[in-house]
PDB file of N, CA and C in Angstrom:
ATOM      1  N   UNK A   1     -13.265  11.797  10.966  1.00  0.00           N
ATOM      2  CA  UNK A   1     -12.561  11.898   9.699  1.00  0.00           C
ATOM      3  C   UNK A   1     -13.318  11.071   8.666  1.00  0.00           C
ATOM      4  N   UNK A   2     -13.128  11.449   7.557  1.00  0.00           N
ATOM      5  CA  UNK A   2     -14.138  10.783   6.574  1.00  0.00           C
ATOM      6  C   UNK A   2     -13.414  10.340   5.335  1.00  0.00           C
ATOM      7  N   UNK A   3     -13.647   8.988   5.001  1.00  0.00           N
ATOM      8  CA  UNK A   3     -12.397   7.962   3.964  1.00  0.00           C
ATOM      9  C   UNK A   3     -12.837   8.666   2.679  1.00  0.00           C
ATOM     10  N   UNK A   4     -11.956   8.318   1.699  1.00  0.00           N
ATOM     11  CA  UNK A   4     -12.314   8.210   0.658  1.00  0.00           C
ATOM     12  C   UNK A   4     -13.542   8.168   0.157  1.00  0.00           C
ATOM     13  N   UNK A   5     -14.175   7.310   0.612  1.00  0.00           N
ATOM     14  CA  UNK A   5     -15.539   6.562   0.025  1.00  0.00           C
ATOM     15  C   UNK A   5     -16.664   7.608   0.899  1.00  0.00           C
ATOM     16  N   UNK A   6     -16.698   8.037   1.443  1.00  0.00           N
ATOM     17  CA  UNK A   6     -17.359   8.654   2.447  1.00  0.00           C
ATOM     18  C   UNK A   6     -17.575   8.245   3.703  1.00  0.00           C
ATOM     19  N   UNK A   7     -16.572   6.664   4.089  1.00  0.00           N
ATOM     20  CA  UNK A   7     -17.100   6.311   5.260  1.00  0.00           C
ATOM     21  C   UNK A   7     -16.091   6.929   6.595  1.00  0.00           C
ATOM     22  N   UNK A   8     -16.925   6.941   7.365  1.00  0.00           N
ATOM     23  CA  UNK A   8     -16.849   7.858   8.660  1.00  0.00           C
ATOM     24  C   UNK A   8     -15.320   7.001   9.380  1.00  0.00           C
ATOM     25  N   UNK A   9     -14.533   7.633   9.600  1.00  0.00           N
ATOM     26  CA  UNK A   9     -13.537   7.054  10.254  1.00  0.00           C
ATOM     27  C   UNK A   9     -12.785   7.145  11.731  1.00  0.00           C
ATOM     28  N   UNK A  10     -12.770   6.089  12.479  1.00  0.00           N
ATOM     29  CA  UNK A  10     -12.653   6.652  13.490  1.00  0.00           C
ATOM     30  C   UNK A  10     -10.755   6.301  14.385  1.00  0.00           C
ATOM     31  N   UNK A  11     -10.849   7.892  14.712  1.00  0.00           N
ATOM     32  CA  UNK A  11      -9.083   7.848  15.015  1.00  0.00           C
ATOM     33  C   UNK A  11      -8.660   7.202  16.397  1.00  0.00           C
ATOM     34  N   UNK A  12      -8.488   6.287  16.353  1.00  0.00           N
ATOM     35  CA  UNK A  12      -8.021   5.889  18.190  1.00  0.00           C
ATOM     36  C   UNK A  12      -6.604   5.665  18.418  1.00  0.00           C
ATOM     37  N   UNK A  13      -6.853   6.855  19.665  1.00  0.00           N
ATOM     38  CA  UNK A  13      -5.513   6.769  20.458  1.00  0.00           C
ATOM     39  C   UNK A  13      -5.104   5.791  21.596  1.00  0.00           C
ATOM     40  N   UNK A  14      -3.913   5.094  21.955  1.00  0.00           N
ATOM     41  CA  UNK A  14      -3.558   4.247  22.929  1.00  0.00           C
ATOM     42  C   UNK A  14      -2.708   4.651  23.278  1.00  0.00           C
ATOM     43  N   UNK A  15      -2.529   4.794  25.020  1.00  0.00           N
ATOM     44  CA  UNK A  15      -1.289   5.615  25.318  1.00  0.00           C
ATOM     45  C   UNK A  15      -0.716   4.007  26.235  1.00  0.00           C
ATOM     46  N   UNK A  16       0.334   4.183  25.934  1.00  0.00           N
ATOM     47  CA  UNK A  16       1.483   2.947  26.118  1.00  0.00           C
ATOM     48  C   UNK A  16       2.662   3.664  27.396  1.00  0.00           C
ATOM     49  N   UNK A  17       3.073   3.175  28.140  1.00  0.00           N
ATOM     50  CA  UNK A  17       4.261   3.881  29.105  1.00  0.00           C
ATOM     51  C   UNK A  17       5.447   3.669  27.900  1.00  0.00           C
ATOM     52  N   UNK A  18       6.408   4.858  28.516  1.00  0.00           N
ATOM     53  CA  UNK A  18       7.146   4.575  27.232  1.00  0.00           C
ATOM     54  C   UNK A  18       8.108   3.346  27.394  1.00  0.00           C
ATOM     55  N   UNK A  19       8.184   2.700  28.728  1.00  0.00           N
ATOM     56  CA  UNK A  19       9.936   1.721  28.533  1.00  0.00           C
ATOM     57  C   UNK A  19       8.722   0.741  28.291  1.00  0.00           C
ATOM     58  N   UNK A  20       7.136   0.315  28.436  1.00  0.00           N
ATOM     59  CA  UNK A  20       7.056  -0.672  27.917  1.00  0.00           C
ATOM     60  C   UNK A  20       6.314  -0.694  25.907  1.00  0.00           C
ATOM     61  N   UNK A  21       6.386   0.769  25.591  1.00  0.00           N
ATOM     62  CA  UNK A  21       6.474   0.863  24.328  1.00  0.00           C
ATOM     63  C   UNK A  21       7.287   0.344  23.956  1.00  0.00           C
ATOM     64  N   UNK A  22       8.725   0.828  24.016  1.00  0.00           N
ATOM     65  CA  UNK A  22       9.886   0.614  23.799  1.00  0.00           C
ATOM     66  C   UNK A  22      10.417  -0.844  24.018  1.00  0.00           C
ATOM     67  N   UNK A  23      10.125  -1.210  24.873  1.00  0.00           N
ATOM     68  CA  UNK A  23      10.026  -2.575  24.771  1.00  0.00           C
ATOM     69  C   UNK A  23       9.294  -3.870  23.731  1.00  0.00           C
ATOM     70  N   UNK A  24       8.338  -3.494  23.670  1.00  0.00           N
ATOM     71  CA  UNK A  24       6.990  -3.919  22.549  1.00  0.00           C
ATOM     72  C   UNK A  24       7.825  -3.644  21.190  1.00  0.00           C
ATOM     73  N   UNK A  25       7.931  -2.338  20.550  1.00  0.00           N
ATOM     74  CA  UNK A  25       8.524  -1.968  19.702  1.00  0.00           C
ATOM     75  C   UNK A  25      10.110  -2.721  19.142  1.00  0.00           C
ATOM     76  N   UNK A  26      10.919  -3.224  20.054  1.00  0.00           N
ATOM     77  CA  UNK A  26      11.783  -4.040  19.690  1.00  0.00           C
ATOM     78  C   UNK A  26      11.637  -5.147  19.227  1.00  0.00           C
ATOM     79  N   UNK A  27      10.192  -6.151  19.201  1.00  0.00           N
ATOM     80  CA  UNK A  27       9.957  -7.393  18.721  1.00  0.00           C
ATOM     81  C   UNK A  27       9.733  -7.178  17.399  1.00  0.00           C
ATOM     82  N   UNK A  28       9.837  -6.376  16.773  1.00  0.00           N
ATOM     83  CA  UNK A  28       9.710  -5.443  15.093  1.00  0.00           C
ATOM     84  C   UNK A  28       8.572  -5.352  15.072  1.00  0.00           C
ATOM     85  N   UNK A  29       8.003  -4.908  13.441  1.00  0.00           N
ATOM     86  CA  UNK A  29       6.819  -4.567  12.960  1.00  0.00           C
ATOM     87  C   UNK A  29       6.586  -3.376  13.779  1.00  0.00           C
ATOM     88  N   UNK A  30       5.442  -2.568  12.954  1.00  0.00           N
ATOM     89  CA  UNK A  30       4.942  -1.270  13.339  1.00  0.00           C
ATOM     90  C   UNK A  30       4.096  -1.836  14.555  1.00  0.00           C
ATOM     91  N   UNK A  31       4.084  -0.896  15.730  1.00  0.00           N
ATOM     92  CA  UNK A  31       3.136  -1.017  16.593  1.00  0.00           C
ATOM     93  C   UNK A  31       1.759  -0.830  16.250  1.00  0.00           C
ATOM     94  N   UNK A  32       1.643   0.439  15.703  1.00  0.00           N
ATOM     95  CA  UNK A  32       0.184   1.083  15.208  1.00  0.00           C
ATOM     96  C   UNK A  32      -0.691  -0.368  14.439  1.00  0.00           C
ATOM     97  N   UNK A  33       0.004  -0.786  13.682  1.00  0.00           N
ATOM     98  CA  UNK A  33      -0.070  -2.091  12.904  1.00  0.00           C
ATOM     99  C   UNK A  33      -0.536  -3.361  13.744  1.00  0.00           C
ATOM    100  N   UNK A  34       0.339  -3.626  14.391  1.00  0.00           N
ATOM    101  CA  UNK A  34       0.489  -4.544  15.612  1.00  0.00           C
ATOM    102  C   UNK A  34      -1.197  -4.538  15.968  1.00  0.00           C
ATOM    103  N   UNK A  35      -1.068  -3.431  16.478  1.00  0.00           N
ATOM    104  CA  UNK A  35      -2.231  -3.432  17.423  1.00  0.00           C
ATOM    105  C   UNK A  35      -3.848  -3.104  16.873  1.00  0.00           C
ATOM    106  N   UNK A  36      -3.827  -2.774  15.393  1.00  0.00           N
ATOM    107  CA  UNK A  36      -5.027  -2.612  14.770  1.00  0.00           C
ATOM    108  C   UNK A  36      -5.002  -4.335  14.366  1.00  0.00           C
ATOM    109  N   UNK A  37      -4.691  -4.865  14.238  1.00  0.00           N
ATOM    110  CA  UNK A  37      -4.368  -6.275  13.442  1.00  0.00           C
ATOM    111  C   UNK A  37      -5.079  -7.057  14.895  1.00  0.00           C
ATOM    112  N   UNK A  38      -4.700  -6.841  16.455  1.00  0.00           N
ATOM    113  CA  UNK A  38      -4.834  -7.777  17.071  1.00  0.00           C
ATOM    114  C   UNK A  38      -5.991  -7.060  17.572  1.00  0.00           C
ATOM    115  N   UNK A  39      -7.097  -5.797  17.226  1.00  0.00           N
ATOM    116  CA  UNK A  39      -8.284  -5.612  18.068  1.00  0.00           C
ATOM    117  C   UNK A  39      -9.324  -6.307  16.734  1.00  0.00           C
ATOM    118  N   UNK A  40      -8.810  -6.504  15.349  1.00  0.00           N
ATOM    119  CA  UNK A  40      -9.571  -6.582  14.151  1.00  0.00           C
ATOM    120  C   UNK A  40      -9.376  -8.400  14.295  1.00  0.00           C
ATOM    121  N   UNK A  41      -8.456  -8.896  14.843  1.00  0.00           N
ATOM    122  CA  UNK A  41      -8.679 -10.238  15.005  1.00  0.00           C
ATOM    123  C   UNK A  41      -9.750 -10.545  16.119  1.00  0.00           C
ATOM    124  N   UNK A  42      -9.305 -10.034  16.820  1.00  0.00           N
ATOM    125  CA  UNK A  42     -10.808 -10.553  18.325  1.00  0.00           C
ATOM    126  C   UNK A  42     -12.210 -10.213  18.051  1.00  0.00           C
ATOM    127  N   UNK A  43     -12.245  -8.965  17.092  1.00  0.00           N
ATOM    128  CA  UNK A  43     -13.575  -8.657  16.533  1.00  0.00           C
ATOM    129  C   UNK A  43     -14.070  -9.726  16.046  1.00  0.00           C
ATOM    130  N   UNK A  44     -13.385  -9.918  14.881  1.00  0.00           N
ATOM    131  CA  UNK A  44     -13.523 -10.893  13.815  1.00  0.00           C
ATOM    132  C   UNK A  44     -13.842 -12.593  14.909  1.00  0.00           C
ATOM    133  N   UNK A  45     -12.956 -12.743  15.436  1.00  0.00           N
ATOM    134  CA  UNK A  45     -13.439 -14.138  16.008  1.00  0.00           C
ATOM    135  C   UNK A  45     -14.271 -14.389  17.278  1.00  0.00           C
ATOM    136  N   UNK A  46     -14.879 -12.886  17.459  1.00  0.00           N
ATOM    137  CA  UNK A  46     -16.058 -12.760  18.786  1.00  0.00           C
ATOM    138  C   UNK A  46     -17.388 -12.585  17.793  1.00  0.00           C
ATOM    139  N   UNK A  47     -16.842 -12.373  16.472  1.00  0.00           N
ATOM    140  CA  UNK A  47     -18.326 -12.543  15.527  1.00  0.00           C
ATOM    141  C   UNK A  47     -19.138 -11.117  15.274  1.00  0.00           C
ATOM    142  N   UNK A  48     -17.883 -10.126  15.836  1.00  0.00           N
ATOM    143  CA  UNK A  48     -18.416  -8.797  15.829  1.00  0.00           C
ATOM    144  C   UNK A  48     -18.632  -8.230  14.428  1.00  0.00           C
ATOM    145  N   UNK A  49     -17.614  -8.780  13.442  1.00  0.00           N
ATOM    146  CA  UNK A  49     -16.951  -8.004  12.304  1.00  0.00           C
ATOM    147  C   UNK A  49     -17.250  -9.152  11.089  1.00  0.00           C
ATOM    148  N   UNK A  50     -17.338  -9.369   9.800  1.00  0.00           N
ATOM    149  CA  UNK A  50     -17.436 -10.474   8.764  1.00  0.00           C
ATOM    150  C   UNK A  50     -15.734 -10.451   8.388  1.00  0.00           C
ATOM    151  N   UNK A  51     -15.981 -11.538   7.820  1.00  0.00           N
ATOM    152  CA  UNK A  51     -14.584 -12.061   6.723  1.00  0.00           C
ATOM    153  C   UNK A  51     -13.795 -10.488   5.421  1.00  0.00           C
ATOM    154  N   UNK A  52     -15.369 -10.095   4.991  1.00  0.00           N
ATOM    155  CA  UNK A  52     -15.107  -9.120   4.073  1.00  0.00           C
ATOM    156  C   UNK A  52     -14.797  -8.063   4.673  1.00  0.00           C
ATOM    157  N   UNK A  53     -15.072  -7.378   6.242  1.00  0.00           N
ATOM    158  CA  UNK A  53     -14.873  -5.970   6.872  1.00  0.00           C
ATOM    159  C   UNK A  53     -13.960  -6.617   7.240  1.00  0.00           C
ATOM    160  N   UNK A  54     -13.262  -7.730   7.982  1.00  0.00           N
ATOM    161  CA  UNK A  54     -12.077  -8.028   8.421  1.00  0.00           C
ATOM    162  C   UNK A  54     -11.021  -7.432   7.465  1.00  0.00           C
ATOM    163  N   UNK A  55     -10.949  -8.038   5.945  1.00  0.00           N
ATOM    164  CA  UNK A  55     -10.038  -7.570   4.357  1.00  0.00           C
ATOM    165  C   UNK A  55     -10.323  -6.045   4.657  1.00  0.00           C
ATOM    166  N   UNK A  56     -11.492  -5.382   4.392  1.00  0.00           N
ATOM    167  CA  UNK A  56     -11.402  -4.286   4.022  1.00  0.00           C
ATOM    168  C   UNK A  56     -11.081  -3.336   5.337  1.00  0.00           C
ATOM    169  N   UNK A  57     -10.984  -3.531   6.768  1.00  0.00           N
ATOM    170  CA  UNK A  57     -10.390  -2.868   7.690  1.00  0.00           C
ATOM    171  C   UNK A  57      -8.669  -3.264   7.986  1.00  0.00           C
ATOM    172  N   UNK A  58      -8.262  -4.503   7.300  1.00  0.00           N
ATOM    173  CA  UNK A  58      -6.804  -4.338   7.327  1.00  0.00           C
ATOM    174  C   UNK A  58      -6.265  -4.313   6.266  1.00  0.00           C
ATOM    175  N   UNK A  59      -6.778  -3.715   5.194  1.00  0.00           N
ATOM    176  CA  UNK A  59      -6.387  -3.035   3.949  1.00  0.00           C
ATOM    177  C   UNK A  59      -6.056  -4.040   3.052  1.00  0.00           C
ATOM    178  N   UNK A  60      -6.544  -5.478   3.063  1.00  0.00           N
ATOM    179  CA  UNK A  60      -6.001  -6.470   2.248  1.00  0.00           C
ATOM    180  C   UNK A  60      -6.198  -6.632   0.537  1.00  0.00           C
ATOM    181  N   UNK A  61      -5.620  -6.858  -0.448  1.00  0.00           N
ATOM    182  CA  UNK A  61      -5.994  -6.496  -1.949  1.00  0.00           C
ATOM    183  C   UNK A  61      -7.063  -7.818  -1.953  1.00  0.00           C
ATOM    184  N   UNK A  62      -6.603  -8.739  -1.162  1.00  0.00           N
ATOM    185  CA  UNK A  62      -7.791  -9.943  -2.159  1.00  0.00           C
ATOM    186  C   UNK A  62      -7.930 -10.754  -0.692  1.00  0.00           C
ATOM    187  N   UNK A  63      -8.574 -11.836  -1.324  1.00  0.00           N
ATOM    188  CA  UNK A  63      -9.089 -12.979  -0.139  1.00  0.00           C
ATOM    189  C   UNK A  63      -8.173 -13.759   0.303  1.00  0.00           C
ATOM    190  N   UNK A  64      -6.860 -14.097  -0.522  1.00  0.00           N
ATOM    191  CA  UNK A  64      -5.499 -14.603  -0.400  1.00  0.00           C
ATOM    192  C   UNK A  64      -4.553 -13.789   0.737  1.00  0.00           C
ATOM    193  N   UNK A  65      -4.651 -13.111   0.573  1.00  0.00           N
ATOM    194  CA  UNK A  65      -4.032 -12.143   1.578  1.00  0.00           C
ATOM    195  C   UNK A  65      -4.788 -12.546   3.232  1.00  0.00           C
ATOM    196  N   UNK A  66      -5.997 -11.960   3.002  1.00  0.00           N
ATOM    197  CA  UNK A  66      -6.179 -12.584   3.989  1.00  0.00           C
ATOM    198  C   UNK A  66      -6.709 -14.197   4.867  1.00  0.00           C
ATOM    199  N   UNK A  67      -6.437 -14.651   3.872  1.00  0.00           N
ATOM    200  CA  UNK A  67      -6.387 -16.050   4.514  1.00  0.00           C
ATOM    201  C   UNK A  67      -5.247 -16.400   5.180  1.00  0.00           C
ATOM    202  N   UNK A  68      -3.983 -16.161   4.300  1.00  0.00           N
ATOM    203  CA  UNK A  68      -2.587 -15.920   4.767  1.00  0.00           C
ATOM    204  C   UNK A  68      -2.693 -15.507   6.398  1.00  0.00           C
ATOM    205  N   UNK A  69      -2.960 -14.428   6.206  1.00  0.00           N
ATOM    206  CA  UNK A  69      -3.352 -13.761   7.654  1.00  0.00           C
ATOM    207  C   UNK A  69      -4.222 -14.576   8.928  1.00  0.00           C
ATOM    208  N   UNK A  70      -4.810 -14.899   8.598  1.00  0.00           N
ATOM    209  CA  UNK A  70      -5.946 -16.107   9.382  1.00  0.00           C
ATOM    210  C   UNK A  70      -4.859 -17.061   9.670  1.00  0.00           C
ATOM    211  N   UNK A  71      -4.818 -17.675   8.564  1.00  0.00           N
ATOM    212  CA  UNK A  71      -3.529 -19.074   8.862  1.00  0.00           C
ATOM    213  C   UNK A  71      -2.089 -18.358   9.882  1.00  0.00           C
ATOM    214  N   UNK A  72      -1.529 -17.507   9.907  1.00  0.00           N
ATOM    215  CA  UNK A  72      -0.995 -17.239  10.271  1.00  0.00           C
ATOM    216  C   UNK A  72      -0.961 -16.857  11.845  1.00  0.00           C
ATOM    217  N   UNK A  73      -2.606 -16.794  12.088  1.00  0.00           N
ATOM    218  CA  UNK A  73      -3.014 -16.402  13.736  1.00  0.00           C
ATOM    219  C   UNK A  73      -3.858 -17.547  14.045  1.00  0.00           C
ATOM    220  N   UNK A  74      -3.708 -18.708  13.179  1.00  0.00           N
ATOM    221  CA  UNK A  74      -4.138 -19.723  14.024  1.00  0.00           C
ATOM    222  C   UNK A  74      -5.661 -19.704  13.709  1.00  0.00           C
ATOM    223  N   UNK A  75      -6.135 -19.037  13.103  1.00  0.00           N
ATOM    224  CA  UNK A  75      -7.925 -18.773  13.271  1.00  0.00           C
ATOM    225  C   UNK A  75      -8.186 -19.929  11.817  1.00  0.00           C
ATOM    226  N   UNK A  76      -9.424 -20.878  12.265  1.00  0.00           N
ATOM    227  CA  UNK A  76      -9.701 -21.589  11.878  1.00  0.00           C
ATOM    228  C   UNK A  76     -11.328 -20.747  11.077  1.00  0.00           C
ATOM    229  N   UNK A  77     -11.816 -21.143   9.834  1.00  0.00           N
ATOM    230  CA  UNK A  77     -13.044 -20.849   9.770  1.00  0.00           C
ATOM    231  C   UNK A  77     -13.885 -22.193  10.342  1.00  0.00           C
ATOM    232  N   UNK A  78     -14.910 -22.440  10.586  1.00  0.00           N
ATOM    233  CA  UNK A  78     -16.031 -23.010  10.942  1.00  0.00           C
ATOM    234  C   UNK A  78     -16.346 -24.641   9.836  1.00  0.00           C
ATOM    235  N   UNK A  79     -15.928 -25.190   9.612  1.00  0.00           N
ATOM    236  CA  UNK A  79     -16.229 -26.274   8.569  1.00  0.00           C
ATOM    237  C   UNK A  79     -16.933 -27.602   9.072  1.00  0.00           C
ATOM    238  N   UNK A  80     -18.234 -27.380   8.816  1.00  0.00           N
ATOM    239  CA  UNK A  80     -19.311 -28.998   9.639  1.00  0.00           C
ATOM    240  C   UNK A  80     -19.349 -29.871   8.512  1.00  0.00           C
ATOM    241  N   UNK A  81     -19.472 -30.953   9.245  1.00  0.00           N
ATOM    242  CA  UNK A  81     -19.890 -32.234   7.955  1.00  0.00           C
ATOM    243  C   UNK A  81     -20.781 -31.899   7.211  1.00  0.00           C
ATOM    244  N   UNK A  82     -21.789 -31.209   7.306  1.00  0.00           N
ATOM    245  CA  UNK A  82     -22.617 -30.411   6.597  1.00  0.00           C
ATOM    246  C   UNK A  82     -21.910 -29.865   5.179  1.00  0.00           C
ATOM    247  N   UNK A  83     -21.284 -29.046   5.713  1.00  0.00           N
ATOM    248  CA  UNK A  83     -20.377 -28.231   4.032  1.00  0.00           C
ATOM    249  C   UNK A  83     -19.675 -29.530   3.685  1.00  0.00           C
ATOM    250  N   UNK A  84     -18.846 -29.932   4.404  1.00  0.00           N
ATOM    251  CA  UNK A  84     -18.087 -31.494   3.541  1.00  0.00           C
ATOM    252  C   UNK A  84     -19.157 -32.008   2.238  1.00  0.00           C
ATOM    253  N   UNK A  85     -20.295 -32.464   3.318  1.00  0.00           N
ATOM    254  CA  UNK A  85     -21.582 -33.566   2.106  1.00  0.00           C
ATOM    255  C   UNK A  85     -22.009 -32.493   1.219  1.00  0.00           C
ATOM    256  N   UNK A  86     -21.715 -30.921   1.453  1.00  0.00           N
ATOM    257  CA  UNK A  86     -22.286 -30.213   0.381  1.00  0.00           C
ATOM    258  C   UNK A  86     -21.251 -30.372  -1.389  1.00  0.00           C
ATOM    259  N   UNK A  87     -20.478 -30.117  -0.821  1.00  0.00           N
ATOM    260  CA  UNK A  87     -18.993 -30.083  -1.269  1.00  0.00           C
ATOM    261  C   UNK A  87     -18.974 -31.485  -2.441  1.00  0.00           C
ATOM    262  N   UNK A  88     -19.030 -32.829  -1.632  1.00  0.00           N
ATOM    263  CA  UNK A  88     -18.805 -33.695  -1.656  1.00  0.00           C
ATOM    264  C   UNK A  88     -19.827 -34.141  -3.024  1.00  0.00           C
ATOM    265  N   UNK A  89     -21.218 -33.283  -2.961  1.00  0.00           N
ATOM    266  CA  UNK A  89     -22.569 -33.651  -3.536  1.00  0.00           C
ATOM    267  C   UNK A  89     -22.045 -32.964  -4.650  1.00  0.00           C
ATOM    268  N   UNK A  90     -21.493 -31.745  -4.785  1.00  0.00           N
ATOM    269  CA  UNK A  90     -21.242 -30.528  -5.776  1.00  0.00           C
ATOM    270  C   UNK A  90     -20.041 -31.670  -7.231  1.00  0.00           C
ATOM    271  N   UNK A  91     -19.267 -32.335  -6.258  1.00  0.00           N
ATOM    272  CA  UNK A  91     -18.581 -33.111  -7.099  1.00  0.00           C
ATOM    273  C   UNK A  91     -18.874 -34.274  -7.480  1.00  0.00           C
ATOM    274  N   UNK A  92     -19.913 -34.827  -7.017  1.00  0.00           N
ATOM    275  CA  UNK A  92     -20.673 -36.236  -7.846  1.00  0.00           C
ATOM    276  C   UNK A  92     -20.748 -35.195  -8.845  1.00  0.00           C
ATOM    277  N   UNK A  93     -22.314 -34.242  -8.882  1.00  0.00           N
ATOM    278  CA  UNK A  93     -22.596 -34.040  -9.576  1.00  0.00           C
ATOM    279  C   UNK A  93     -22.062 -33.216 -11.508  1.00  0.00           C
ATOM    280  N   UNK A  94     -20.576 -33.673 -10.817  1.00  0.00           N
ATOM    281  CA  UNK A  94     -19.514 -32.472 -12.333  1.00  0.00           C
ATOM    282  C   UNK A  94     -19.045 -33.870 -12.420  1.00  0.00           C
ATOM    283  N   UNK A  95     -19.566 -34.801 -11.872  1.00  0.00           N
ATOM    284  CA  UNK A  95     -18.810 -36.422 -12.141  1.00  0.00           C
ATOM    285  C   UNK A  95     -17.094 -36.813 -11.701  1.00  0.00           C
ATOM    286  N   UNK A  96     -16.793 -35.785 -10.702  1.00  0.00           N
ATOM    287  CA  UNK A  96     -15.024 -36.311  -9.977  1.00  0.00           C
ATOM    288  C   UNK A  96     -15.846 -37.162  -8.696  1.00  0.00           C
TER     289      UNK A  96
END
């Protein structure tokens, strides 16, 4: 199937038994949802996928959204003393 944009899309099916669908399905939220959200998280934190295909494969409007989302599953980004002293250098230099 082919998006909007022209990119190639691909349809995947998961077949679930139904009493433990039905089961799953009672903790709310859409399943379909559910479960694109938790293969686009493991991508994302096995280093398969970036920050920006992460937003743009779970349909997010901005970077807020998905940070929300991150914070919300616990996923930390990567922050070394390195970026701190970068950070840290960026604001001597504007004089805070």
């Amino acid at each position: 199937m082919t998006g909007f944009w022209g990119w190639r899309r691909l349809e995947l099916t998961v077949q679930i038994p139904d009493d433990l669908a039905g089961r799953m399905s009672e903790s709310g939220g859409d399943l379909s949802r559910r479960a694109l959200e938790a293969l686009a998280l493991e991508e994302f934190k096995g280093g398969h996928i970036t920050k920006p295909e992460l937003r743009r494969l779970l349909g997010f409007g901005n970077r807020y959204q998905l940070d929300e989302f991150l914070k919300a599953h616990d996923v930390c980004e990567d922050y070394t003393l390195q970026d701190l002293e970068q950070e840290l250098e960026g604001l001597r230099r504007l004089g805070i």
